[in-house]
C-alpha atoms as a PDB file:
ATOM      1  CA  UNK A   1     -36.340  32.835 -23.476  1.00  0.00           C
ATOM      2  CA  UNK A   2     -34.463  29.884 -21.873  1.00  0.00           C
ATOM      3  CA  UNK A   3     -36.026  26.681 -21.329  1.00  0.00           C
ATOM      4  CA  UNK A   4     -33.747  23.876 -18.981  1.00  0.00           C
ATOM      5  CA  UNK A   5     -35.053  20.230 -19.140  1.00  0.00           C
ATOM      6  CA  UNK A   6     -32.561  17.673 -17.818  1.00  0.00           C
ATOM      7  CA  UNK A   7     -32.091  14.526 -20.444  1.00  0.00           C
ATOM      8  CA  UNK A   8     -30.500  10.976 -18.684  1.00  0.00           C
ATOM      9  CA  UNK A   9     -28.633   9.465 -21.497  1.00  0.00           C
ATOM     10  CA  UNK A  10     -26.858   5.809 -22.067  1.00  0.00           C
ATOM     11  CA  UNK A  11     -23.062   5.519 -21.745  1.00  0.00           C
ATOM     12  CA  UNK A  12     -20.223   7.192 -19.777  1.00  0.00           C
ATOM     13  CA  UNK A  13     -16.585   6.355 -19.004  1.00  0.00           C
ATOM     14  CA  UNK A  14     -14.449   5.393 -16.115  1.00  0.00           C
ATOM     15  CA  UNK A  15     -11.054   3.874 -15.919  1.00  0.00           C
ATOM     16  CA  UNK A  16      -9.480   1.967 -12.865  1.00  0.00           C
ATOM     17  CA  UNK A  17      -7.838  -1.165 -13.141  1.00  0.00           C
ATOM     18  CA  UNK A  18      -4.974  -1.704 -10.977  1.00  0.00           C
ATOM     19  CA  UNK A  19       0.208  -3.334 -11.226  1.00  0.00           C
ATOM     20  CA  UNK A  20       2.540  -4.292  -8.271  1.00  0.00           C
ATOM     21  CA  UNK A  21       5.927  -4.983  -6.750  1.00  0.00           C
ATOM     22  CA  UNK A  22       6.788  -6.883  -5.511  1.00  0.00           C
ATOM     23  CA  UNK A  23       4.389  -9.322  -7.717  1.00  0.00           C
ATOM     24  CA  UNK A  24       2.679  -7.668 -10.575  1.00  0.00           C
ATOM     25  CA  UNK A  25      -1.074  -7.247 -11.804  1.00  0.00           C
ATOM     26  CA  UNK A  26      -2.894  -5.670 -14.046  1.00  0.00           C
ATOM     27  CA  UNK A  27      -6.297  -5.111 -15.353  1.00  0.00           C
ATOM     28  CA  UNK A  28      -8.439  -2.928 -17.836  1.00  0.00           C
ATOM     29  CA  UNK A  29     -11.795  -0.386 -18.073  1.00  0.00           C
ATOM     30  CA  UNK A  30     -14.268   0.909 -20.330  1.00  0.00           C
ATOM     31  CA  UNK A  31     -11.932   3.866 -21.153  1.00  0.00           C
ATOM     32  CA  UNK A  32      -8.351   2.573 -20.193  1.00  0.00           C
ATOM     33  CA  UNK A  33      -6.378   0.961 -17.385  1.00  0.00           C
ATOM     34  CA  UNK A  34      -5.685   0.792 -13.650  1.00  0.00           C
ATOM     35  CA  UNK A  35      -2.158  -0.363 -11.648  1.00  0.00           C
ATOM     36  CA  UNK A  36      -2.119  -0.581  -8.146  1.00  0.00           C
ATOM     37  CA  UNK A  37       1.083  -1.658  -5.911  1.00  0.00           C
ATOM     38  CA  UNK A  38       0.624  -4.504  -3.598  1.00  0.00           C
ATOM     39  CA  UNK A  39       0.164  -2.057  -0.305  1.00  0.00           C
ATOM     40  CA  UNK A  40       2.697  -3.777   2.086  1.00  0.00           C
ATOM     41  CA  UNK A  41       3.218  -2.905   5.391  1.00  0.00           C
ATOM     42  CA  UNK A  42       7.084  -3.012   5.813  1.00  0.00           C
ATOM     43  CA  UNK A  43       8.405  -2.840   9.445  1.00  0.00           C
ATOM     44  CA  UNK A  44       5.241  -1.561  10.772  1.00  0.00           C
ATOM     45  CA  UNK A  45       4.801   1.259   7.869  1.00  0.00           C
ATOM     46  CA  UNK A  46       2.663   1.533   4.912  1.00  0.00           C
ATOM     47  CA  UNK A  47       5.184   2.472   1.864  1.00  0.00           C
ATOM     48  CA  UNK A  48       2.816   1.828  -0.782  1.00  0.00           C
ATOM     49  CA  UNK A  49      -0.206   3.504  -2.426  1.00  0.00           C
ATOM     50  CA  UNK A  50      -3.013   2.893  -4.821  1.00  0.00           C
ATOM     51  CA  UNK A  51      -2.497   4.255  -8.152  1.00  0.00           C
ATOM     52  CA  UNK A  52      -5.232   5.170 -10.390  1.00  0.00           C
ATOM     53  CA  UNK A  53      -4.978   5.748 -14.301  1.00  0.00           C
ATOM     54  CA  UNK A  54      -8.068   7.459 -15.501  1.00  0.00           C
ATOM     55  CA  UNK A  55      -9.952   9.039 -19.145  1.00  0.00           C
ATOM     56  CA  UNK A  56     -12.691  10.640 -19.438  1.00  0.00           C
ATOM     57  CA  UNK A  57     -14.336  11.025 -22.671  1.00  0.00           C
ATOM     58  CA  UNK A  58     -16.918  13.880 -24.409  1.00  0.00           C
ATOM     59  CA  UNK A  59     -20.646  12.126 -25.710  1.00  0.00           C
ATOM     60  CA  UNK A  60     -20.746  10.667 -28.696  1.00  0.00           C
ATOM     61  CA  UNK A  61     -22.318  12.565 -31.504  1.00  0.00           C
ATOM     62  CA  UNK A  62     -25.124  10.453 -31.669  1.00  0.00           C
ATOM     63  CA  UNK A  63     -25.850  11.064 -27.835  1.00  0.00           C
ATOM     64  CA  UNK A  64     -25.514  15.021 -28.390  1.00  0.00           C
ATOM     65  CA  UNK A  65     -28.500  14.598 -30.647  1.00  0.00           C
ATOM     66  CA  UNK A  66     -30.292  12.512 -28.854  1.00  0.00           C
ATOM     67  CA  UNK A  67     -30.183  14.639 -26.269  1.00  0.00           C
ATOM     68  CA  UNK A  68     -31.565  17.680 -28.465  1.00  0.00           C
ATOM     69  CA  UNK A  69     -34.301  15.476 -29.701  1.00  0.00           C
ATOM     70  CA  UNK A  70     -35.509  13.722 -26.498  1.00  0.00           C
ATOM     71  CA  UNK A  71     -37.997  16.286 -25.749  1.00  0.00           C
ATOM     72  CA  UNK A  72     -38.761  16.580 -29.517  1.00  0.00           C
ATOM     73  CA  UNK A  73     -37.647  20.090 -29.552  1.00  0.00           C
ATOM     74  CA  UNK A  74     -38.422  20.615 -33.199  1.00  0.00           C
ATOM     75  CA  UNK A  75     -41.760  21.111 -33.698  1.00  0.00           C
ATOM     76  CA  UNK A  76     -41.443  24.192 -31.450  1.00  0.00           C
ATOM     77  CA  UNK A  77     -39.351  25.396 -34.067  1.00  0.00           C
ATOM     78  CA  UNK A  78     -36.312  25.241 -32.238  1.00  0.00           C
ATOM     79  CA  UNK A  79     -32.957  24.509 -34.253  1.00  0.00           C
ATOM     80  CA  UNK A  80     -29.718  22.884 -32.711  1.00  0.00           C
ATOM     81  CA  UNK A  81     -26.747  24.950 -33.191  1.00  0.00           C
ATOM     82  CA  UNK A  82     -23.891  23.054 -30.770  1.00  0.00           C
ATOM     83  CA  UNK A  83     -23.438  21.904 -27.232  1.00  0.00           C
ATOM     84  CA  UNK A  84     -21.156  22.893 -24.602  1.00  0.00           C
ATOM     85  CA  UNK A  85     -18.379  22.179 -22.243  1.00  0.00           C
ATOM     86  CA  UNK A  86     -18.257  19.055 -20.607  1.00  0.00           C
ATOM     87  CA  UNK A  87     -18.519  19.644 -16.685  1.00  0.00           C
ATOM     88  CA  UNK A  88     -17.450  15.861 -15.210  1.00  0.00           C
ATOM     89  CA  UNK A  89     -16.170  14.639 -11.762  1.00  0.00           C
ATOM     90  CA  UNK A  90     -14.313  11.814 -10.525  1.00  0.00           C
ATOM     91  CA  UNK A  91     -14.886   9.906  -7.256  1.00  0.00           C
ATOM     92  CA  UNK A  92     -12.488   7.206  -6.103  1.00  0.00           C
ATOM     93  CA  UNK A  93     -12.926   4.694  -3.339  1.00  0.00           C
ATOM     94  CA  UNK A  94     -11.833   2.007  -1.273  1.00  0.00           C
ATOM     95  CA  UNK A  95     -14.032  -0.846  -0.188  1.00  0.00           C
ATOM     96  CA  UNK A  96     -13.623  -4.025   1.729  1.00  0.00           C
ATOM     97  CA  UNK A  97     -15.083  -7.599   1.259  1.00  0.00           C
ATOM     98  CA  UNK A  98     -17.828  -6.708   2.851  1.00  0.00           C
ATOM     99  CA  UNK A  99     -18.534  -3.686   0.745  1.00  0.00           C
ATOM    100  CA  UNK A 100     -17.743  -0.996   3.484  1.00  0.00           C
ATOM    101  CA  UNK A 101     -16.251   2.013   2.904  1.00  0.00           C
ATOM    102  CA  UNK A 102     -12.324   2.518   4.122  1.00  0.00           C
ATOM    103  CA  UNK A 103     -11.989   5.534   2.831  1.00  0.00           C
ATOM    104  CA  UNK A 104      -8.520   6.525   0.999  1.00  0.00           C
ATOM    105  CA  UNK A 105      -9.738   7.544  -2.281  1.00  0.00           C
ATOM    106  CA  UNK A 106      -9.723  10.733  -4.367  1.00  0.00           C
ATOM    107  CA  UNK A 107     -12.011  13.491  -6.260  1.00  0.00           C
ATOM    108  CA  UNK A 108     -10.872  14.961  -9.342  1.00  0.00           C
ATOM    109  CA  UNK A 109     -13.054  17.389 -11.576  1.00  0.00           C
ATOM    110  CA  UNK A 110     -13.423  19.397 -14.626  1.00  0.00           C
ATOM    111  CA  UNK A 111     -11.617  23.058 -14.333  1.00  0.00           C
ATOM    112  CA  UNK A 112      -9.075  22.094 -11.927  1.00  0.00           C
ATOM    113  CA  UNK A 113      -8.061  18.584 -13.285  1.00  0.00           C
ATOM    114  CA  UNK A 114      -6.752  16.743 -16.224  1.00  0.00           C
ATOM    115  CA  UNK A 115      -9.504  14.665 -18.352  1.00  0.00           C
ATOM    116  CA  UNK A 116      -6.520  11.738 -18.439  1.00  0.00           C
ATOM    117  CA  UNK A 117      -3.993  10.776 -16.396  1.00  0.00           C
ATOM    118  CA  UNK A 118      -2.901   9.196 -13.315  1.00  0.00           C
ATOM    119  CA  UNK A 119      -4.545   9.869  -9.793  1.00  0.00           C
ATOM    120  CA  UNK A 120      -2.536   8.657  -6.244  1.00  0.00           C
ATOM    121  CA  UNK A 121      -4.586   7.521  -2.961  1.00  0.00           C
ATOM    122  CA  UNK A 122      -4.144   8.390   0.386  1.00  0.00           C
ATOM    123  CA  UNK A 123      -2.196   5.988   2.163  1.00  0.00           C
ATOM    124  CA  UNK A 124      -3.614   3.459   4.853  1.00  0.00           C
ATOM    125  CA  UNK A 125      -2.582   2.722   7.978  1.00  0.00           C
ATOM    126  CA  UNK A 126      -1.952   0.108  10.560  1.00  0.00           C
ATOM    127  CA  UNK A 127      -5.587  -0.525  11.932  1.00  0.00           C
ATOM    128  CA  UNK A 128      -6.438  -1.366   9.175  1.00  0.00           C
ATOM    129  CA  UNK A 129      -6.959  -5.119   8.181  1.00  0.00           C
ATOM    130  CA  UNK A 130      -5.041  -7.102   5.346  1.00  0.00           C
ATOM    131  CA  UNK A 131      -6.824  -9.095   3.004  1.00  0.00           C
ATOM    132  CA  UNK A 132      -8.645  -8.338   0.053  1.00  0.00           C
ATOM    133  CA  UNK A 133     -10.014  -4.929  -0.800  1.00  0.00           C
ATOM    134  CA  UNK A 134     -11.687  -3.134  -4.324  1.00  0.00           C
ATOM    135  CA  UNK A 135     -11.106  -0.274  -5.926  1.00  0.00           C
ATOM    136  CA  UNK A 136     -13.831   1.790  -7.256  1.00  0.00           C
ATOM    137  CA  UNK A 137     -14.192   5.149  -9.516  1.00  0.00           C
ATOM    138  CA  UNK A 138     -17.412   6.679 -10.717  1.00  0.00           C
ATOM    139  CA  UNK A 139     -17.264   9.524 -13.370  1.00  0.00           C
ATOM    140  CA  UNK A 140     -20.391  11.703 -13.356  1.00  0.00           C
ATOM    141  CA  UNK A 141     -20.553  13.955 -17.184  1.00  0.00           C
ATOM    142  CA  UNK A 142     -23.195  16.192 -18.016  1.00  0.00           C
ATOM    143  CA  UNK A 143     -23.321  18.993 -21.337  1.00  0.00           C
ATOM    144  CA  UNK A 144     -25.278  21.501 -22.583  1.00  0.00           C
ATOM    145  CA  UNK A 145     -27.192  21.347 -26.154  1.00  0.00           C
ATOM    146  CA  UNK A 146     -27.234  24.976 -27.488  1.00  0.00           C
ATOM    147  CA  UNK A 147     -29.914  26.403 -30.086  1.00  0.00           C
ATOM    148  CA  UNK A 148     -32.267  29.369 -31.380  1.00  0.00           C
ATOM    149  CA  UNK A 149     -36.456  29.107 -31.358  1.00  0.00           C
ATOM    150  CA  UNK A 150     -37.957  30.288 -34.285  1.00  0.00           C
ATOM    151  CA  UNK A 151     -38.638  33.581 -32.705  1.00  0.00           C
ATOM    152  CA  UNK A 152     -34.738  33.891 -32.574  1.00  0.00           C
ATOM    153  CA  UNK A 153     -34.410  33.678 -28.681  1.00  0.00           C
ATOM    154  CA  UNK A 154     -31.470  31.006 -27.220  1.00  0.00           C
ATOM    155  CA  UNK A 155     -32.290  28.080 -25.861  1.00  0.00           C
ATOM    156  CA  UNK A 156     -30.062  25.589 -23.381  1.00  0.00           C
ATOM    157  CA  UNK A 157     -30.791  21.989 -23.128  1.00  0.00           C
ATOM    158  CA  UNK A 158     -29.074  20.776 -20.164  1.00  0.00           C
ATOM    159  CA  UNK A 159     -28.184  16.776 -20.347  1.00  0.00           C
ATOM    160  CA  UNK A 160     -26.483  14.122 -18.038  1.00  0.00           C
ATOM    161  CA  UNK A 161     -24.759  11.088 -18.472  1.00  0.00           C
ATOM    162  CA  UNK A 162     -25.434   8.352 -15.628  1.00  0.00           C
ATOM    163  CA  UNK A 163     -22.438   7.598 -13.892  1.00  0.00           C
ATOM    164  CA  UNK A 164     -20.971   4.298 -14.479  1.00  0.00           C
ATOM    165  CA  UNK A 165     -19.120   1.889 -11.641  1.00  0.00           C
ATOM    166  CA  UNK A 166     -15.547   0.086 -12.914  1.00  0.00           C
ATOM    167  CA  UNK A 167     -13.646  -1.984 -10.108  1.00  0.00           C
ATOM    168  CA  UNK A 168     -10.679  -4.196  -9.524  1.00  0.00           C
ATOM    169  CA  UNK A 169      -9.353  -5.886  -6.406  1.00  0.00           C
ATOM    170  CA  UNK A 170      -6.147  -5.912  -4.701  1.00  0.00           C
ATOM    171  CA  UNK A 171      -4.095  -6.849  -1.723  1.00  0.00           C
ATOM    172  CA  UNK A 172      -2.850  -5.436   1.405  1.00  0.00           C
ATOM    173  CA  UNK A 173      -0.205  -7.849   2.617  1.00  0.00           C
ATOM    174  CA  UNK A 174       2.160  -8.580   5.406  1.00  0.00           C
ATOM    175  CA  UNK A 175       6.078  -8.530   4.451  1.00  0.00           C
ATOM    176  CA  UNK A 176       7.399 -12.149   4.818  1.00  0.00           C
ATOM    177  CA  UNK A 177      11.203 -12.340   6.379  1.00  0.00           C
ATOM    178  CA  UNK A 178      13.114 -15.158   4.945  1.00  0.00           C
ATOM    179  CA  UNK A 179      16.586 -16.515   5.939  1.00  0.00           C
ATOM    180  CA  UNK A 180      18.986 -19.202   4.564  1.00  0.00           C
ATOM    181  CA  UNK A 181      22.259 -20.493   5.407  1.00  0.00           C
ATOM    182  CA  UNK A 182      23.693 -23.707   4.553  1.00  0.00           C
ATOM    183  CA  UNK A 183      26.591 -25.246   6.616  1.00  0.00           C
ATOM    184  CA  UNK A 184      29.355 -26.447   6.166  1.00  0.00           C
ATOM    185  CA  UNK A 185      31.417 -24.052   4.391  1.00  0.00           C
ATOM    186  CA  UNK A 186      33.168 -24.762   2.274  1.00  0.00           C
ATOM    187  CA  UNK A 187      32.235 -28.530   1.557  1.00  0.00           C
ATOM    188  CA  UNK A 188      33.748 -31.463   0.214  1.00  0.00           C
ATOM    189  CA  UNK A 189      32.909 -32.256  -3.222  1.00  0.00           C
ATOM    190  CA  UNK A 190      29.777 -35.418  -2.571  1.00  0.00           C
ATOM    191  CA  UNK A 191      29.450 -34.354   1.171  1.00  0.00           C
ATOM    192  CA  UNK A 192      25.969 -33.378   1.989  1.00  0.00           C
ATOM    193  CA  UNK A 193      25.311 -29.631   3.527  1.00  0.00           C
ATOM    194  CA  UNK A 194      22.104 -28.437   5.529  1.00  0.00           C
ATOM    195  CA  UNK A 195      19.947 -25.673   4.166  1.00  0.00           C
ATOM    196  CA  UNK A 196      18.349 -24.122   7.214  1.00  0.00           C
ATOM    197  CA  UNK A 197      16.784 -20.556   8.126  1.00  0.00           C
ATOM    198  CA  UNK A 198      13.600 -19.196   9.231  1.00  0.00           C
ATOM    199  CA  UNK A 199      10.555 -17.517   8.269  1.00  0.00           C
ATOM    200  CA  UNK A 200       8.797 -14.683   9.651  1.00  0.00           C
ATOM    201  CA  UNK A 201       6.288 -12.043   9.300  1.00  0.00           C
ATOM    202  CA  UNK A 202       5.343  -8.594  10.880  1.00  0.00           C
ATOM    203  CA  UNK A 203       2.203  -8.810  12.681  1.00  0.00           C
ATOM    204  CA  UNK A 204       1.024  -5.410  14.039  1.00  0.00           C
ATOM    205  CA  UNK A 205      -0.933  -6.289  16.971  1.00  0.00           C
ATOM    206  CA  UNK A 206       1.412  -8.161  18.765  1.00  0.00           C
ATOM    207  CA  UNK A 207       2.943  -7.230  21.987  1.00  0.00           C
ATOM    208  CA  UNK A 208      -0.093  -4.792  22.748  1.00  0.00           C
ATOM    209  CA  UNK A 209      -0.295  -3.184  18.933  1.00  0.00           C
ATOM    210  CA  UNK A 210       3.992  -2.328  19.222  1.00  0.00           C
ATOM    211  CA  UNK A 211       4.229  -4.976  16.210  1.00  0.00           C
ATOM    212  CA  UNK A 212       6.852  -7.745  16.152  1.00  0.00           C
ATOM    213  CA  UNK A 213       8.608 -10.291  13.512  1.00  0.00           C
ATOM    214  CA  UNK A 214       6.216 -13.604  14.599  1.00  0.00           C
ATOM    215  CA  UNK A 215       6.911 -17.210  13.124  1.00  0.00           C
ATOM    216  CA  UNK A 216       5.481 -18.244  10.403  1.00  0.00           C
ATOM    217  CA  UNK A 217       4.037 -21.879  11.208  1.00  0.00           C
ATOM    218  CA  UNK A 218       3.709 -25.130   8.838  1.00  0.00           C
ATOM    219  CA  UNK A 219       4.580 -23.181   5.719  1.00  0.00           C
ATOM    220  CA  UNK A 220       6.584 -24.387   2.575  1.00  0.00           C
ATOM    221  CA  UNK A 221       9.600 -22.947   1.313  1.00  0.00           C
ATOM    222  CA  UNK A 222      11.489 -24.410  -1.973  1.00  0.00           C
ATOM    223  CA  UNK A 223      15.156 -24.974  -2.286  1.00  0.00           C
ATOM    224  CA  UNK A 224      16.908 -24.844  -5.215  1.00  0.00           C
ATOM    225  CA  UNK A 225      21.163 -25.125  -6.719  1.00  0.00           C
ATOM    226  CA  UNK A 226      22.485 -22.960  -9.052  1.00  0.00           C
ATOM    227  CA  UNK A 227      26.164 -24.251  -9.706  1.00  0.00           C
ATOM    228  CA  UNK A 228      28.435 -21.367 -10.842  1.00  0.00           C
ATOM    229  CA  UNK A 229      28.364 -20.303 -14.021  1.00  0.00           C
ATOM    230  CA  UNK A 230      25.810 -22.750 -14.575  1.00  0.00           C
ATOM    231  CA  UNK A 231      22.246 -21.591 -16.890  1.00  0.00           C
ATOM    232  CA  UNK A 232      20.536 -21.535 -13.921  1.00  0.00           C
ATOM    233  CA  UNK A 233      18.993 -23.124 -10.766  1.00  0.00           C
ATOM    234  CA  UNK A 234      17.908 -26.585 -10.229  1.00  0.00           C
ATOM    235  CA  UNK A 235      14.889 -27.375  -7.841  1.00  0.00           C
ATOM    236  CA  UNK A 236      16.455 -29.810  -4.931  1.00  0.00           C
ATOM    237  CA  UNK A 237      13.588 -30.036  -2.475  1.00  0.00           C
ATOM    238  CA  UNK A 238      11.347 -28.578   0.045  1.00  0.00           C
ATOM    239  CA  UNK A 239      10.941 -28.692   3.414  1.00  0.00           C
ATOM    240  CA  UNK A 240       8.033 -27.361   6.245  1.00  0.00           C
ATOM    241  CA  UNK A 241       8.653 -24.900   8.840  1.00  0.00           C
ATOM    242  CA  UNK A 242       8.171 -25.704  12.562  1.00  0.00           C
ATOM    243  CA  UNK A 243       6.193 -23.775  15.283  1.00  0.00           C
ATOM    244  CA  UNK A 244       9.092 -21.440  15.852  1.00  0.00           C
ATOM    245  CA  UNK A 245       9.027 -20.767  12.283  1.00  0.00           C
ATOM    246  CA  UNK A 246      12.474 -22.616  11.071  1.00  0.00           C
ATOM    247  CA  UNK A 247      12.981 -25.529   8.787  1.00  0.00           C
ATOM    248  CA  UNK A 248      16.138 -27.532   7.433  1.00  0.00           C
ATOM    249  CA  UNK A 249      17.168 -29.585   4.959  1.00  0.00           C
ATOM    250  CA  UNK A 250      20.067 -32.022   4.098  1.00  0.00           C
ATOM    251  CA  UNK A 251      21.148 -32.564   0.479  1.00  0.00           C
ATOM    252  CA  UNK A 252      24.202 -32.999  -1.536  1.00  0.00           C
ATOM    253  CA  UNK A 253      26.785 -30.480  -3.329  1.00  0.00           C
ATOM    254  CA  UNK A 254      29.221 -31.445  -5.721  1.00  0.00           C
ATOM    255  CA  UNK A 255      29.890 -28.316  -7.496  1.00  0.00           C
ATOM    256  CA  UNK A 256      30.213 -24.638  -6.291  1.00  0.00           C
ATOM    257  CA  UNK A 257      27.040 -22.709  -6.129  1.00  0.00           C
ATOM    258  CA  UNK A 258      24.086 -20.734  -4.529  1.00  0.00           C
ATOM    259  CA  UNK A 259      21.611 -22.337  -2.442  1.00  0.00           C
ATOM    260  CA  UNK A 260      18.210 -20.359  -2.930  1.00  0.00           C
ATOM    261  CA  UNK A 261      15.092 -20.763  -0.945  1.00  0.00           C
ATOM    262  CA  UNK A 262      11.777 -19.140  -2.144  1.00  0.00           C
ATOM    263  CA  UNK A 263       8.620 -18.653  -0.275  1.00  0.00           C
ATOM    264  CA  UNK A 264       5.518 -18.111  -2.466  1.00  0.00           C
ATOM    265  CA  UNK A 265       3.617 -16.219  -0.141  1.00  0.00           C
ATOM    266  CA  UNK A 266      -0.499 -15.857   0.098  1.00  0.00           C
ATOM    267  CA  UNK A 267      -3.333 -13.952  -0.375  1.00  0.00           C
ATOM    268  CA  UNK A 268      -2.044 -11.635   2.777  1.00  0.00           C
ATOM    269  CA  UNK A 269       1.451 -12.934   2.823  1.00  0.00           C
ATOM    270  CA  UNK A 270       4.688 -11.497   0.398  1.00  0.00           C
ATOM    271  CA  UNK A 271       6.637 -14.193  -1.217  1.00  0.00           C
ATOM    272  CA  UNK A 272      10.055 -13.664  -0.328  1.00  0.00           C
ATOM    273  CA  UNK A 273      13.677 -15.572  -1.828  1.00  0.00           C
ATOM    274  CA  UNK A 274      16.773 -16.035   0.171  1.00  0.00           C
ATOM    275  CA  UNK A 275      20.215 -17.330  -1.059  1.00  0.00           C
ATOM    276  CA  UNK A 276      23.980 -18.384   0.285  1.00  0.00           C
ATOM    277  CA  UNK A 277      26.550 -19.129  -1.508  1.00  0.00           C
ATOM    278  CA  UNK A 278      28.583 -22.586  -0.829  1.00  0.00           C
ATOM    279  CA  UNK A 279      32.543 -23.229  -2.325  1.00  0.00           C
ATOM    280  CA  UNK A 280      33.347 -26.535  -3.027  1.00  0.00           C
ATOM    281  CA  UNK A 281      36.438 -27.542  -2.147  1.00  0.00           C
END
C-alpha cells in the first residue's frame, strides 16, 4: 500500500546577487552571492554576460518531520523511517523596469547539474535597450518522507518546498570614448598648457541602426596633475563639453607630469580616464 499526499512547507533557498568591470558591485542571498559584469556594448557588440553564483540546500530536519506529521500520519500506525533525494530546479531570468520579461536566463536541475556553483546567461543583443534591468532566480525543492504502516506495507509522503524569489539589479551601458591632449609640448616651466579632447559614445541606432561614435553634450570631465615621480595626482579643474562633444582647459605646469582627465559616467554611460604626458623644459 502506497499513499501520496503532497505537504507545502516554509523555507527554500536561492542565490543571485550580482560584480563588474569596469566598475564593481556586489550583493548577497538567502543561500550565497551573485556577480554580474556591467553588460557593455563595445563597438556595437555585447562582450559581457550575466553571471550567476547559486546553492541549493536539503530541508531542515525539523521540516522533514513536519512534513511526516502534517497529515498526522501516526495514529494510522505509520512509522517514519527516512526521506529521499532532493529533486530541485533552477530558473533564471531577466526583467526590465517595467517587469517584462527579456529573456537571457538559464535552467539548471537536479541529475544533470551541480547543487552549487556558478551559472552564465545568454548574451543580449543590440535591440535591446540600456538602462536598468533585474536579475531573478527561483529554486523549486521537493522530497520524499519514507516509512512502514503497522501492517508492514511502505508508505511515501511526497512534500514541496514553495519556491522563493531573490533579485538584484544591474546595468547595461554604453562605452564612453574619452580623449586628452594638452599642447604645447614640451612647456616652459610657469607657462600655461591647454587640456583639450573629446567625448563620445556608441549609440546603436544612429545612421539607420549601423551605430556610430555620437558627442556626448554638456557633460563634465575632471582634470587632474600628477608630477613625475610625485605620490600621486592633484585635482586642477574641470571643464563642460560643447555640442560637438569637446571641451578645453588652460592651466599652469611647472613640473613634468601626466595630465589625466576622468569622466564618471551614468546610470547608462561607462566612466572612462584619459592621460598625456607633458616635459617641462
Amino acid at each position: 500500500m502506497k499513499r501520496t499526499i503532497a505537504a507545502i512547507l516554509a523555507g527554500a533557498v536561492v542565490a543571485t546577487g550580482l560584480t563588474v568591470a569596469p566598475a564593481q558591485a556586489a550583493s548577497s542571498g538567502s543561500a550565497g552571492s551573485v556577480s554580474h559584469p556591467d553588460v557593455v556594448l563595445y563597438n556595437g557588440q555585447h562582450n559581457k554576460t550575466a553571471k550567476i553564483t547559486y546553492s541549493v540546500k536539503n530541508p531542515t530536519s525539523a521540516q522533514i518531520h513536519e512534513c511526516f506529521a502534517d497529515e498526522s500520519y501516526p495514529e494510522y500506525g505509520e512509522a517514519y523511517t527516512g526521506w529521499g533525494e532532493l529533486d530541485w530546479s533552477m530558473d533564471i531570468g531577466y526583467y526590465d523596469r517595467y517587469g517584462n520579461s527579456v529573456g537571457g536566463g538559464a535552467f539548471l536541475y537536479s541529475g544533470k547539474n551541480a547543487r552549487s556553483g556558478s551559472v552564465t546567461s545568454s548574451r543580449w543583443y543590440d535591440w535591446e535597450d540600456f538602462g536598468r534591468y533585474s536579475a531573478r532566480a527561483v529554486v523549486d525543492r521537493s522530497f520524499s518522507v519514507y516509512g512502514v504502516d503497522d501492517e508492514g506495507y511502505t508508505w511515501e509522503h511526497y512534500c514541496t518546498l514553495p519556491e522563493r524569489t531573490y533579485s538584484d539589479s544591474f546595468s547595461f551601458k554604453r562605452a564612453s570614448y574619452l580623449s586628452a591632449n594638452a599642447t604645447p609640448e614640451p612647456v616652459r616651466k610657469g607657462s600655461s598648457v591647454t587640456v583639450k579632447g573629446t567625448l563620445r559614445y556608441w549609440n546603436p541606432d544612429y545612421h539607420y541602426g549601423e551605430g556610430a561614435l555620437r558627442p556626448l553634450t554638456s557633460r563634465t570631465v575632471k582634470i587632474y596633475f600628477d608630477p613625475w615621480g610625485s605620490k600621486g595626482p592633484v585635482y586642477k579643474g574641470s571643464a563642460k563639453t560643447s555640442s560637438k562633444g569637446t571641451y578645453a582647459k588652460k592651466l599652469k605646469q611647472s613640473s613634468s607630469g601626466t595630465w589625466i582627465v576622468k569622466y564618471a559616467g551614468s546610470s547608462t554611460l561607462t566612466a572612462k580616464q584619459a592621460t598625456d604626458g607633458v616635459r617641462v623644459r
